[in-house]
N, C-alpha and C. Protein backbone atom coordinates (compact mmCIF):
# COMPACT_ATOMS: atom_id res chain seq x y z
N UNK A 1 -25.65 38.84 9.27
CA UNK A 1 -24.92 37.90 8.42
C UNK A 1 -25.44 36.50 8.70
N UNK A 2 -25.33 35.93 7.65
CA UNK A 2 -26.34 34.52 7.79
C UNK A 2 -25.11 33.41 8.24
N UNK A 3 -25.36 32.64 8.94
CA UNK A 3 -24.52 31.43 9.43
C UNK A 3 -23.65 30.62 8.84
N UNK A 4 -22.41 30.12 8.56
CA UNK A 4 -22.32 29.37 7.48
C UNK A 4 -22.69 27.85 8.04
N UNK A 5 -23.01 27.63 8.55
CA UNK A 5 -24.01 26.30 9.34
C UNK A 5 -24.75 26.25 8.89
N UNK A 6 -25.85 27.19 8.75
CA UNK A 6 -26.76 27.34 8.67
C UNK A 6 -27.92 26.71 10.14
N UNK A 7 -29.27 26.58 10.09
CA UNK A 7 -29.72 26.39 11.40
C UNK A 7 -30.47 27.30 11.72
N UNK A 8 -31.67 26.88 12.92
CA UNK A 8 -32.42 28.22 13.17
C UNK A 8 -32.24 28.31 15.04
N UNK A 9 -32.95 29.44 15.16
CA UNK A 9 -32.62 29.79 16.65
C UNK A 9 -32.59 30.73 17.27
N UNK A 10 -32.42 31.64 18.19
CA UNK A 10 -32.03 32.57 18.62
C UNK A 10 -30.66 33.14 18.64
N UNK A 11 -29.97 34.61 18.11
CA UNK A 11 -28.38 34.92 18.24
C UNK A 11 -27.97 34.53 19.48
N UNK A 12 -26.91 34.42 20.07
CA UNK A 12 -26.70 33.84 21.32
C UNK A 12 -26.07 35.24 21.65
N UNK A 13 -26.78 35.45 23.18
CA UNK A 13 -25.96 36.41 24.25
C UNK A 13 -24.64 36.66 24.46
N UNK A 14 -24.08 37.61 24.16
CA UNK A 14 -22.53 38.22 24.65
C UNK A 14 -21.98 37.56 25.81
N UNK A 15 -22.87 36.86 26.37
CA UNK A 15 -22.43 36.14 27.90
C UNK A 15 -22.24 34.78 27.66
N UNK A 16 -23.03 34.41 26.39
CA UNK A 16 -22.92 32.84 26.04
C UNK A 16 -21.74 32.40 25.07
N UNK A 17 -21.70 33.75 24.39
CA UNK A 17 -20.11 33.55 23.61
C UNK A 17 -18.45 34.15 24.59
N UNK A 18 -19.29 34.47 25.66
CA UNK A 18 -18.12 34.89 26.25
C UNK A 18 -17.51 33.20 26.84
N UNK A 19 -18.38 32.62 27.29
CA UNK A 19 -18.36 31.35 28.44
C UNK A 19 -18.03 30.58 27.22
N UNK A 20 -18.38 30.62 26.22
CA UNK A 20 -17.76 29.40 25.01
C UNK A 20 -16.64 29.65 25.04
N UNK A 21 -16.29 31.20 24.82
CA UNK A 21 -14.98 31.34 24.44
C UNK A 21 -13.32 30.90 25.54
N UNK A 22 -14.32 31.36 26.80
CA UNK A 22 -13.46 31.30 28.16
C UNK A 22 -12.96 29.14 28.31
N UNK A 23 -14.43 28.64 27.94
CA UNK A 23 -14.01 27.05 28.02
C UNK A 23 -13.11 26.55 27.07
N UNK A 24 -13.09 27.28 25.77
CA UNK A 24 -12.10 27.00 24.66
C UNK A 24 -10.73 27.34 25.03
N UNK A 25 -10.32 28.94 25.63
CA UNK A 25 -9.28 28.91 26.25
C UNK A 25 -8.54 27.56 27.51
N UNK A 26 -9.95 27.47 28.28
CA UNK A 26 -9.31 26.70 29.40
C UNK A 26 -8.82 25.03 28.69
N UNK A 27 -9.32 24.78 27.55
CA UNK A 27 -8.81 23.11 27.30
C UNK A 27 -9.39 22.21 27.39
N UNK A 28 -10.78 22.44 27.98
CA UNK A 28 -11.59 21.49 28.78
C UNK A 28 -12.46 21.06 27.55
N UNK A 29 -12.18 20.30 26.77
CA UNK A 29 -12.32 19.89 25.27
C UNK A 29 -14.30 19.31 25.48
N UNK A 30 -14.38 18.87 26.48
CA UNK A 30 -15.54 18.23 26.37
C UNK A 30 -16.56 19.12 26.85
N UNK A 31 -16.51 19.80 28.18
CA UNK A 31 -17.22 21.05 27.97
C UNK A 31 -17.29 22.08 27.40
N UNK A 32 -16.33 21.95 26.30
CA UNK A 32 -16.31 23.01 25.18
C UNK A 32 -17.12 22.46 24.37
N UNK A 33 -16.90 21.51 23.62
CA UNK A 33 -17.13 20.60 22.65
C UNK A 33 -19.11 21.48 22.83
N UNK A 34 -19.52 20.64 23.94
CA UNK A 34 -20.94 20.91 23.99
C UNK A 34 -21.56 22.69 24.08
N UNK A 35 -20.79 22.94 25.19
CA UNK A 35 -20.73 24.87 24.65
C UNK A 35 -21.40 25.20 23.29
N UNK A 36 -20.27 24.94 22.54
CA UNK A 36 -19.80 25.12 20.82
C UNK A 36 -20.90 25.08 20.40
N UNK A 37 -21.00 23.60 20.47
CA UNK A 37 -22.32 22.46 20.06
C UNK A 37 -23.60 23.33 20.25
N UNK A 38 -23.61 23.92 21.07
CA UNK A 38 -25.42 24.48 21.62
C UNK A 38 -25.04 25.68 20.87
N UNK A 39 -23.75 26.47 20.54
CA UNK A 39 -24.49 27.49 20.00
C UNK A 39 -24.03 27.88 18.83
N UNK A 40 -23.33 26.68 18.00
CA UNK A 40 -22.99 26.82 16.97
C UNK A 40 -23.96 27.38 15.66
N UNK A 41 -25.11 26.47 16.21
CA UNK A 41 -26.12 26.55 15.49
C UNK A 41 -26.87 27.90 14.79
N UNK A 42 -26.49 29.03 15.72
CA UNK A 42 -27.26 30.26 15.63
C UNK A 42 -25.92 31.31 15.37
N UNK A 43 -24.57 31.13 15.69
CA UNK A 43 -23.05 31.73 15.80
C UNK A 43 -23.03 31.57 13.72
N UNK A 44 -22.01 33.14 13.43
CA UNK A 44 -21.12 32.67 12.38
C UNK A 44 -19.85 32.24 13.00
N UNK A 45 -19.58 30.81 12.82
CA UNK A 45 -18.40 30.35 13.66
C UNK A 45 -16.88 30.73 13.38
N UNK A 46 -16.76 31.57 11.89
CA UNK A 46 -15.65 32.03 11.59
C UNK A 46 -15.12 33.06 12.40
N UNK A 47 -16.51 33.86 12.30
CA UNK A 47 -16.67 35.30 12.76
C UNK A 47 -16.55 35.30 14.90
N UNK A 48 -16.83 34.25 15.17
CA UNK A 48 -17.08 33.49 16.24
C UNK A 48 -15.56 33.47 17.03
N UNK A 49 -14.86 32.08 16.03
CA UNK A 49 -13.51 32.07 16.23
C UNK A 49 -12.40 32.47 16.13
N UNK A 50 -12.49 33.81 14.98
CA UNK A 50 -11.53 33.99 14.51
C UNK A 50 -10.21 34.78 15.29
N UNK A 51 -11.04 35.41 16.59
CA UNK A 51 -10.22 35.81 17.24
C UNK A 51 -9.47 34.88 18.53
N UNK A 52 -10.02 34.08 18.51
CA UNK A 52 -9.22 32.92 19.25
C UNK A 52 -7.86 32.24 18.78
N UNK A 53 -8.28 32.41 17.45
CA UNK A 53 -6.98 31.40 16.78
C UNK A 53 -5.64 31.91 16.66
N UNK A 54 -5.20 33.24 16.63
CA UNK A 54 -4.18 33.31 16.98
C UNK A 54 -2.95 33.44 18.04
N UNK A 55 -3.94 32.79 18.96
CA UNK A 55 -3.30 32.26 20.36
C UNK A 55 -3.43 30.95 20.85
N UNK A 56 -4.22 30.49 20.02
CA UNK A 56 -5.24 29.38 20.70
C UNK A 56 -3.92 27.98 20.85
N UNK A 57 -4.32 27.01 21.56
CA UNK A 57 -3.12 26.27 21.86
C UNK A 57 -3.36 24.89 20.92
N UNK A 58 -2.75 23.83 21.21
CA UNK A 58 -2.92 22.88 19.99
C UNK A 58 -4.27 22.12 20.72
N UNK A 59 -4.51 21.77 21.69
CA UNK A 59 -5.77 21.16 22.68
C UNK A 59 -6.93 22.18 21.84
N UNK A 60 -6.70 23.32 22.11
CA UNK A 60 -8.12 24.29 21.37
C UNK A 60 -8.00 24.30 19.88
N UNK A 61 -6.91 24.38 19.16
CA UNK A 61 -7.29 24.06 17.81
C UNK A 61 -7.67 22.86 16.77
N UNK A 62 -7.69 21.69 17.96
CA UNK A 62 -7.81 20.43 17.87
C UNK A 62 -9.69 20.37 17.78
N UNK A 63 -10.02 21.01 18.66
CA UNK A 63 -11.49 21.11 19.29
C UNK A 63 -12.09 21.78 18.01
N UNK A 64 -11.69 23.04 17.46
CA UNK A 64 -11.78 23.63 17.01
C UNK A 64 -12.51 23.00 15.62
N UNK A 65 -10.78 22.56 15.28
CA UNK A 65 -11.17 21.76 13.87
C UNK A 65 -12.11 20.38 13.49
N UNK A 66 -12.25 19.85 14.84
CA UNK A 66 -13.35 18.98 15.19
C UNK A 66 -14.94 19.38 14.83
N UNK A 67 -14.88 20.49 15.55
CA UNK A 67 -16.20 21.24 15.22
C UNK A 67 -16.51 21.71 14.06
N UNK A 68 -15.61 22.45 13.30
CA UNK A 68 -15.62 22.87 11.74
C UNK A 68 -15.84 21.61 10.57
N UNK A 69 -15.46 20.93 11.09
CA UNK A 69 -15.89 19.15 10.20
C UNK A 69 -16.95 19.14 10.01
N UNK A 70 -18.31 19.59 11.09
CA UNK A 70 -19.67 19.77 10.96
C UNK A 70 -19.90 21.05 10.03
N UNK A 71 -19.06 21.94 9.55
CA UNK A 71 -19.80 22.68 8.66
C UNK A 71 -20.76 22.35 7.50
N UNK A 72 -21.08 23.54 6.79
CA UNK A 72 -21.91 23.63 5.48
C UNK A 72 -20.12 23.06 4.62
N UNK A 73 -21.02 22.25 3.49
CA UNK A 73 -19.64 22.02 2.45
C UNK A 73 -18.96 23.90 1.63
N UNK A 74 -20.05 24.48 1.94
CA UNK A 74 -18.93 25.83 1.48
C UNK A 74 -18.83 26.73 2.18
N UNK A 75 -18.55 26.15 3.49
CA UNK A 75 -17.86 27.08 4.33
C UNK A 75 -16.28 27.37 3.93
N UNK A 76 -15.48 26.13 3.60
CA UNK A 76 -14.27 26.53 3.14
C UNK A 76 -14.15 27.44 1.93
N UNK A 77 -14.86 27.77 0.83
CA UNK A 77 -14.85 28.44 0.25
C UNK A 77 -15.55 30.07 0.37
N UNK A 78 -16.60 30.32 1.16
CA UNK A 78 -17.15 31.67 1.74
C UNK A 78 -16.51 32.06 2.69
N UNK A 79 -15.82 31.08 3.95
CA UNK A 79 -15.19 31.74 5.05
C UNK A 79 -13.18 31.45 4.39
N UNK A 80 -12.99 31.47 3.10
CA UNK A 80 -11.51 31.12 3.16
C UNK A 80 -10.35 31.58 4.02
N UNK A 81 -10.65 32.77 4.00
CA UNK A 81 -9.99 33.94 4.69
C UNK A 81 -9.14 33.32 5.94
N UNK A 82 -10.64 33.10 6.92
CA UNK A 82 -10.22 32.08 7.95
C UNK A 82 -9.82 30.73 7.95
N UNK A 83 -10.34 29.95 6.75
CA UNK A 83 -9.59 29.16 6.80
C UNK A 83 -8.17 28.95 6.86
N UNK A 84 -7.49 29.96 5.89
CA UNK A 84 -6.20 30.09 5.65
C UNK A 84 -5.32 30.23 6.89
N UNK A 85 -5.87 31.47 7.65
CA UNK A 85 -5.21 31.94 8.68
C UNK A 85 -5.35 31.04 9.66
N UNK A 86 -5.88 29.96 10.30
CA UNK A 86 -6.41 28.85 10.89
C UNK A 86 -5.44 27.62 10.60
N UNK A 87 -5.47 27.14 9.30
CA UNK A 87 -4.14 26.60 9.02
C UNK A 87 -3.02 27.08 9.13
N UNK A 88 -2.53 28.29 9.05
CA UNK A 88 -1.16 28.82 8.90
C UNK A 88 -1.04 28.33 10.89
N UNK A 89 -2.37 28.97 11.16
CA UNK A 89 -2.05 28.73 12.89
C UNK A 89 -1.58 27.50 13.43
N UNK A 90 -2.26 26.61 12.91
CA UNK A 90 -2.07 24.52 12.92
C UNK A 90 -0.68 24.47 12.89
N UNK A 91 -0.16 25.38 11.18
CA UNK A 91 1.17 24.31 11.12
C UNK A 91 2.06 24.72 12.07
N UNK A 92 1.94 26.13 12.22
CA UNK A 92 2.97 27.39 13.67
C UNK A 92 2.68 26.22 14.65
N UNK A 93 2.00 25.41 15.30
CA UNK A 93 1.87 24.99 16.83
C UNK A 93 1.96 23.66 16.49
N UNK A 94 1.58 22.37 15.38
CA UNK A 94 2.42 21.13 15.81
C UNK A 94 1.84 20.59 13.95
N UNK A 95 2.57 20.18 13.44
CA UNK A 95 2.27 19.57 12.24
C UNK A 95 1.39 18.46 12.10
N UNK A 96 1.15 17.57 13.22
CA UNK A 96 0.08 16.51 13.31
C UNK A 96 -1.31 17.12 13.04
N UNK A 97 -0.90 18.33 13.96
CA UNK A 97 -2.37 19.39 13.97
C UNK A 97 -2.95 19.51 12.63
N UNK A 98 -2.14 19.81 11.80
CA UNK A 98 -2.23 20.67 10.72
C UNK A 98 -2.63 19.46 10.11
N UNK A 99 -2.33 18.58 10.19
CA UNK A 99 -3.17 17.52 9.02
C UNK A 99 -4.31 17.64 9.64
N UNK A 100 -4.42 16.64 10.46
CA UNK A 100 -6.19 16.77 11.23
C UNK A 100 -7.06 17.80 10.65
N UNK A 101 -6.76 19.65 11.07
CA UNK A 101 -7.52 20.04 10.53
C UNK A 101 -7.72 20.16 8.75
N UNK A 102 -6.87 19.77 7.84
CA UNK A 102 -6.77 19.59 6.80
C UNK A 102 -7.95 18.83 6.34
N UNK A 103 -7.43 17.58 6.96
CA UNK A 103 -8.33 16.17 6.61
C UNK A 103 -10.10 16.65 7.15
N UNK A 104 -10.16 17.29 8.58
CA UNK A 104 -11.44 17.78 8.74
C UNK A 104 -11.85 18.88 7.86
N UNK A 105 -11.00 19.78 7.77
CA UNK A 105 -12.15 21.00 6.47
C UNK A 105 -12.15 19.91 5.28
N UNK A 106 -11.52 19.28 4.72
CA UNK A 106 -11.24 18.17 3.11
C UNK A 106 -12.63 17.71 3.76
N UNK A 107 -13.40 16.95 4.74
CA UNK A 107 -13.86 16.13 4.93
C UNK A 107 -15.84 16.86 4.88
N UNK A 108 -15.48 18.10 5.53
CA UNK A 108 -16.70 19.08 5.58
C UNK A 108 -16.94 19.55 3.93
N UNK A 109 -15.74 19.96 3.62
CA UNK A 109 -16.18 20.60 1.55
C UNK A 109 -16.77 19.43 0.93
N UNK A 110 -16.32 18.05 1.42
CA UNK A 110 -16.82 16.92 0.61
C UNK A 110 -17.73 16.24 0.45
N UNK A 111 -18.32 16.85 1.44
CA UNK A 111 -19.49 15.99 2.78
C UNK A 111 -20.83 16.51 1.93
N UNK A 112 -21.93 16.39 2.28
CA UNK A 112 -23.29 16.58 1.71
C UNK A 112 -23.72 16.38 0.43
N UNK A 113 -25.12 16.62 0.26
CA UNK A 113 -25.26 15.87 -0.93
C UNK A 113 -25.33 17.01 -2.57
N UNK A 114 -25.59 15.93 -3.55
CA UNK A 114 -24.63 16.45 -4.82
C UNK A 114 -26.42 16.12 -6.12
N UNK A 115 -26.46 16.81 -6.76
CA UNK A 115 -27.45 16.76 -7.35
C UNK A 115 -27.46 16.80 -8.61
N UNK A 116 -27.97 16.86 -9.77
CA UNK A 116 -27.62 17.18 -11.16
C UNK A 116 -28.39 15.95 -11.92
N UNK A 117 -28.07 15.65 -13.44
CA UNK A 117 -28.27 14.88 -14.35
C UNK A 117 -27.00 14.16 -14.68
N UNK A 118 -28.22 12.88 -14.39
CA UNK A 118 -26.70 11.38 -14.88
C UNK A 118 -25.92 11.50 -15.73
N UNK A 119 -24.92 11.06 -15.95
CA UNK A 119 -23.94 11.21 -17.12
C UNK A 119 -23.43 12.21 -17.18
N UNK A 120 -23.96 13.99 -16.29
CA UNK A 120 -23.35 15.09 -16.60
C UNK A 120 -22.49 15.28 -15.66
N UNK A 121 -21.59 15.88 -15.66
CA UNK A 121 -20.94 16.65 -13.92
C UNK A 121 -22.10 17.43 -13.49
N UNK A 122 -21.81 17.11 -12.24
CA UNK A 122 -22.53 17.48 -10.96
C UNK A 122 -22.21 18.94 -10.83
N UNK A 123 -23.29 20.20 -10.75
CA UNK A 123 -22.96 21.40 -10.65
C UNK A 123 -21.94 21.72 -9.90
N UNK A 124 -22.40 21.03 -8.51
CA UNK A 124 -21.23 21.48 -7.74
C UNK A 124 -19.65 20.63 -7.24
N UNK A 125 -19.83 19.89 -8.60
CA UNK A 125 -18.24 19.59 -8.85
C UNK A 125 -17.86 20.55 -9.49
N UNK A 126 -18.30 21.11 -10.21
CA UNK A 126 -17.82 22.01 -11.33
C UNK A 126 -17.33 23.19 -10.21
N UNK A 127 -18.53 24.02 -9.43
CA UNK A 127 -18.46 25.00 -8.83
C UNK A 127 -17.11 24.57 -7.66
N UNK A 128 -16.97 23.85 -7.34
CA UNK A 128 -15.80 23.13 -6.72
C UNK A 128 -14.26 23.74 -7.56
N UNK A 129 -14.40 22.61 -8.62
CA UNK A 129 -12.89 23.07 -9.04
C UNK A 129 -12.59 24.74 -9.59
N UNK A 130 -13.81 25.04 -10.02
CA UNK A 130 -13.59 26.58 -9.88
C UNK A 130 -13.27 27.44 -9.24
N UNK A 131 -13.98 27.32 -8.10
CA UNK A 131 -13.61 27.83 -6.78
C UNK A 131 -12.25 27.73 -5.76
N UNK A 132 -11.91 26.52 -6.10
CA UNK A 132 -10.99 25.43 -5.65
C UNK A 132 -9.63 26.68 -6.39
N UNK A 133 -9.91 26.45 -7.84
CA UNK A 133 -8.49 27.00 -8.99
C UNK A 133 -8.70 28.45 -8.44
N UNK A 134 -9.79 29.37 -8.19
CA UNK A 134 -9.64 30.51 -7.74
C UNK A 134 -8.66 31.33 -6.48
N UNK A 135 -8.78 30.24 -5.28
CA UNK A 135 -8.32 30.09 -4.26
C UNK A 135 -6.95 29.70 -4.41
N UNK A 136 -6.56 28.40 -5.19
CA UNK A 136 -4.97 28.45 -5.45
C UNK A 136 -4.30 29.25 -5.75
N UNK A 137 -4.58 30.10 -7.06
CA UNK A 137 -3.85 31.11 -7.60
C UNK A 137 -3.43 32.32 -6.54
N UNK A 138 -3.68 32.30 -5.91
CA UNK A 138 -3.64 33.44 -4.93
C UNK A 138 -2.35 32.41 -3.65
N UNK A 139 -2.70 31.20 -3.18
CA UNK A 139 -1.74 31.02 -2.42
C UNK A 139 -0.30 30.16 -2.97
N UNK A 140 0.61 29.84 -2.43
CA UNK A 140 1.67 29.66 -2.90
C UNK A 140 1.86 28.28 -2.41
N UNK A 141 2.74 27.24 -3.29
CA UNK A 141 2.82 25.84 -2.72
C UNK A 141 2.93 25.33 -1.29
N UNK A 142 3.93 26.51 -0.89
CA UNK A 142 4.10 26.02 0.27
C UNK A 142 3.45 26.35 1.69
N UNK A 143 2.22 27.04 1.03
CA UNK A 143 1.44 27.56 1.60
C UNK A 143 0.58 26.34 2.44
N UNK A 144 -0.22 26.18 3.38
CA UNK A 144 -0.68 24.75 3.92
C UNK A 144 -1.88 24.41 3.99
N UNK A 145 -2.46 25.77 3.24
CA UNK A 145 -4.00 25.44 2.61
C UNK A 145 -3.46 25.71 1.17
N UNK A 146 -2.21 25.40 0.91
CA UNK A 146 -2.59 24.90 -0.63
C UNK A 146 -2.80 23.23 -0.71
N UNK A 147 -2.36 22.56 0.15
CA UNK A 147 -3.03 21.06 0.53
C UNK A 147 -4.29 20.76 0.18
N UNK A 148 -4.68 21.78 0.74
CA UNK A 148 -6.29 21.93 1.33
C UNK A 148 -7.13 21.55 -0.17
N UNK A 149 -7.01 22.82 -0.51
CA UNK A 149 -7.90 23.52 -1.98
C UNK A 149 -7.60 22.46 -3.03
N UNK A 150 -6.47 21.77 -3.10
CA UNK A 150 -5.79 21.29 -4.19
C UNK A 150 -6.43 20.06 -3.83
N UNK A 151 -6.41 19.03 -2.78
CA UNK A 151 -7.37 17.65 -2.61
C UNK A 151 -8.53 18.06 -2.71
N UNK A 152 -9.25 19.19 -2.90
CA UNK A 152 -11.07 19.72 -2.70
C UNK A 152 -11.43 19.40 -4.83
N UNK A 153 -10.21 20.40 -4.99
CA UNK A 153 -10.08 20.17 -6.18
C UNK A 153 -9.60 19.01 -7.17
N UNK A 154 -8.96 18.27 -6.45
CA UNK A 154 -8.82 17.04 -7.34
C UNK A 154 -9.90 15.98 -7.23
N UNK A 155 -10.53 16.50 -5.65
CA UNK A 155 -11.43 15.44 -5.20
C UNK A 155 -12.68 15.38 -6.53
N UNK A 156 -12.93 16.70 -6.54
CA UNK A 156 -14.29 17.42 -7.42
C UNK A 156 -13.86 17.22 -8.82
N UNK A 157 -12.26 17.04 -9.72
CA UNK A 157 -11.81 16.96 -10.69
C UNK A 157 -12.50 15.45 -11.04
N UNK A 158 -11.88 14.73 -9.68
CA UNK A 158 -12.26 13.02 -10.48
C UNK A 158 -13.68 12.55 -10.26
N UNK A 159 -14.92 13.33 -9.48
CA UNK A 159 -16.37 13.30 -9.91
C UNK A 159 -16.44 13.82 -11.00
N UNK A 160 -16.18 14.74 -11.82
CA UNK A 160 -16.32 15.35 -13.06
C UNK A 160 -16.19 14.22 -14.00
N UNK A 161 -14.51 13.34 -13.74
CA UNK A 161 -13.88 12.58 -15.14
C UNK A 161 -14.77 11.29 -14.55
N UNK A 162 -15.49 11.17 -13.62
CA UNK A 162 -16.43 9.72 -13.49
C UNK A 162 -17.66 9.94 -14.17
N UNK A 163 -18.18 10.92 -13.93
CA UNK A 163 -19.32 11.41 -14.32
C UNK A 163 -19.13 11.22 -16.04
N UNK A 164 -18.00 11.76 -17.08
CA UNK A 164 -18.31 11.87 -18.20
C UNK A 164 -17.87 10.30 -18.71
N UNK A 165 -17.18 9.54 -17.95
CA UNK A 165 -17.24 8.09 -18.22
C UNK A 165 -18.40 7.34 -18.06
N UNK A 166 -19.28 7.63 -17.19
CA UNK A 166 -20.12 7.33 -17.02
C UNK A 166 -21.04 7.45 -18.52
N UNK A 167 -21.24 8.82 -18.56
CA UNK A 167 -21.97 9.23 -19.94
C UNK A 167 -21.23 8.46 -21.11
N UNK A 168 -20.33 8.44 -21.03
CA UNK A 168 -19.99 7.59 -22.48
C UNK A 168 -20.24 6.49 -22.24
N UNK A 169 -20.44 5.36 -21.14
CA UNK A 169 -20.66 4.27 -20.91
C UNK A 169 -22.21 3.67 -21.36
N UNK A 170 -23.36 5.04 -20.79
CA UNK A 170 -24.68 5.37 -21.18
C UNK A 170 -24.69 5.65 -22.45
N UNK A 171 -23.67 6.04 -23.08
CA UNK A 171 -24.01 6.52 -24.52
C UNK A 171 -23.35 4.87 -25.55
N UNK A 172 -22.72 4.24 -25.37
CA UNK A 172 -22.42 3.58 -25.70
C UNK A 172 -23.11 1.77 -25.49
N UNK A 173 -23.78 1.91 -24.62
CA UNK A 173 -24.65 0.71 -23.78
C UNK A 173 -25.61 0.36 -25.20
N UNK A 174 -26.20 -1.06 -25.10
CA UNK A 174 -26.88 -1.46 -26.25
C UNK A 174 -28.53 -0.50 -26.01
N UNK A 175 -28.72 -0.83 -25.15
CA UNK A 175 -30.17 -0.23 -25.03
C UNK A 175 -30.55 1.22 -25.10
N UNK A 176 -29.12 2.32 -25.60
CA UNK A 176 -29.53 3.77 -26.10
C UNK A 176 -28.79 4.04 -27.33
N UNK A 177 -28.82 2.37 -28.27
CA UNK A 177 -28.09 2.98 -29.92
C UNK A 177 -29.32 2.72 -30.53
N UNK A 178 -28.91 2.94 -31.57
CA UNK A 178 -30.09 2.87 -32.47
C UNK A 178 -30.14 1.24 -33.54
N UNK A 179 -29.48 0.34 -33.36
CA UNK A 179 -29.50 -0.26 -33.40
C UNK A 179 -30.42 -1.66 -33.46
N UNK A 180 -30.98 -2.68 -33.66
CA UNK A 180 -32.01 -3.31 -32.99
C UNK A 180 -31.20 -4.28 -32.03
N UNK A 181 -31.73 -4.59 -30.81
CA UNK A 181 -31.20 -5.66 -29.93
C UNK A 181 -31.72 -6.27 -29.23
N UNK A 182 -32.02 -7.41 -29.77
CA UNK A 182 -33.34 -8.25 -28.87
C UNK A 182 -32.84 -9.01 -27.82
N UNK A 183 -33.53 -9.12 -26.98
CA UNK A 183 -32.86 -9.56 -25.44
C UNK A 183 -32.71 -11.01 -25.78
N UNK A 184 -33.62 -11.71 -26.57
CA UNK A 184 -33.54 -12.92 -26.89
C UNK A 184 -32.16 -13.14 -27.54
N UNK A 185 -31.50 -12.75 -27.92
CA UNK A 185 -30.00 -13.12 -28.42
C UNK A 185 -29.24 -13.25 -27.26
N UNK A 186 -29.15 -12.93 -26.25
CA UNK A 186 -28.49 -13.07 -24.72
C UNK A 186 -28.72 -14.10 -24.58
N UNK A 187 -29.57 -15.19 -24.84
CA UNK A 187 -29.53 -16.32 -24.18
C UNK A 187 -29.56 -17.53 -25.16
């Protein structure tokens, strides 16, 4: 299974995810932090963490969601699964938590770069709110990754409605009517 990091490297040893996992239990945020860090790179970190999180304490899910901030922008959407269950874990152990990691996955889906033709929506705004509306329908308001999906999606809604203002702005500008407009009248 390919990484959702992505990254190249060697899989890391049963002994190296054991010692990540053992420093994540113990709390020790900064020698975890770097642990993580060295072998995130080559780890699927869902697949990685997922069995930690339903014990894990608010110090480790703090760390946790720190580290997931560095994801690929569609990790929240390929790994949802875990996302969900990850949040449900946040809000169970302290509600401060639960924003943090909110604001960090919001901050990773949003993060990297965006490509396309001016004036159009950006593919992956589009693929955003799609994905985004796919994922809602399935959870319920009061659900705490419906937070989540719903700012990913409004985020990606209002690149869309900039983007086609934009185009009408381009479509409307003197220099793409058909019109004649000599620059010499400006002054």
């Amino acid at each position: 299974m390919g990484s959702a990091f992505g990254g190249l490297g060697r899989r890391p040893e049963t002994a190296d995810l054991a010692l990540v996992r053992e420093l994540l239990a113990s709390g020790d945020a900064n020698t975890a932090a770097s642990a993580v860090q060295a072998v995130w790179v080559w780890a699927d970190m869902a697949d990685f963490l997922r069995p930690l999180v339903p014990n894990a304490t608010a110090g480790s899910l703090g760390l946790m969601a720190r580290l997931l901030r560095q994801a690929h922008h569609g990790f929240v959407f390929s790994q949802s699964g875990f996302v969900i269950d990850f949040l449900n874990r946040c809000q169970a152990v302290d509600s401060d938590l639960l924003d943090r990691a909110i604001s960090n996955f919001f901050g990773s889906a949003i993060s990297g770069m965006r490509s396309g033709t001016p004036g159009e929506p950006m593919p992956r705004d589009l693929e955003d709110v799609d994905r985004s509306e796919r994922i809602l329908s399935r959870l319920s308001r009061i659900d705490p990754a419906f937070r989540l999906y719903r700012g990913i999606r409004d985020s990606a809604q209002r690149n869309i409605d900039e983007s086609r203002r934009e185009a009408e702005m381009l479509r409307l500008s003197p220099e793409n009517t058909d019109t004649p407009f000599a620059l010499g009248t400006l002054f």
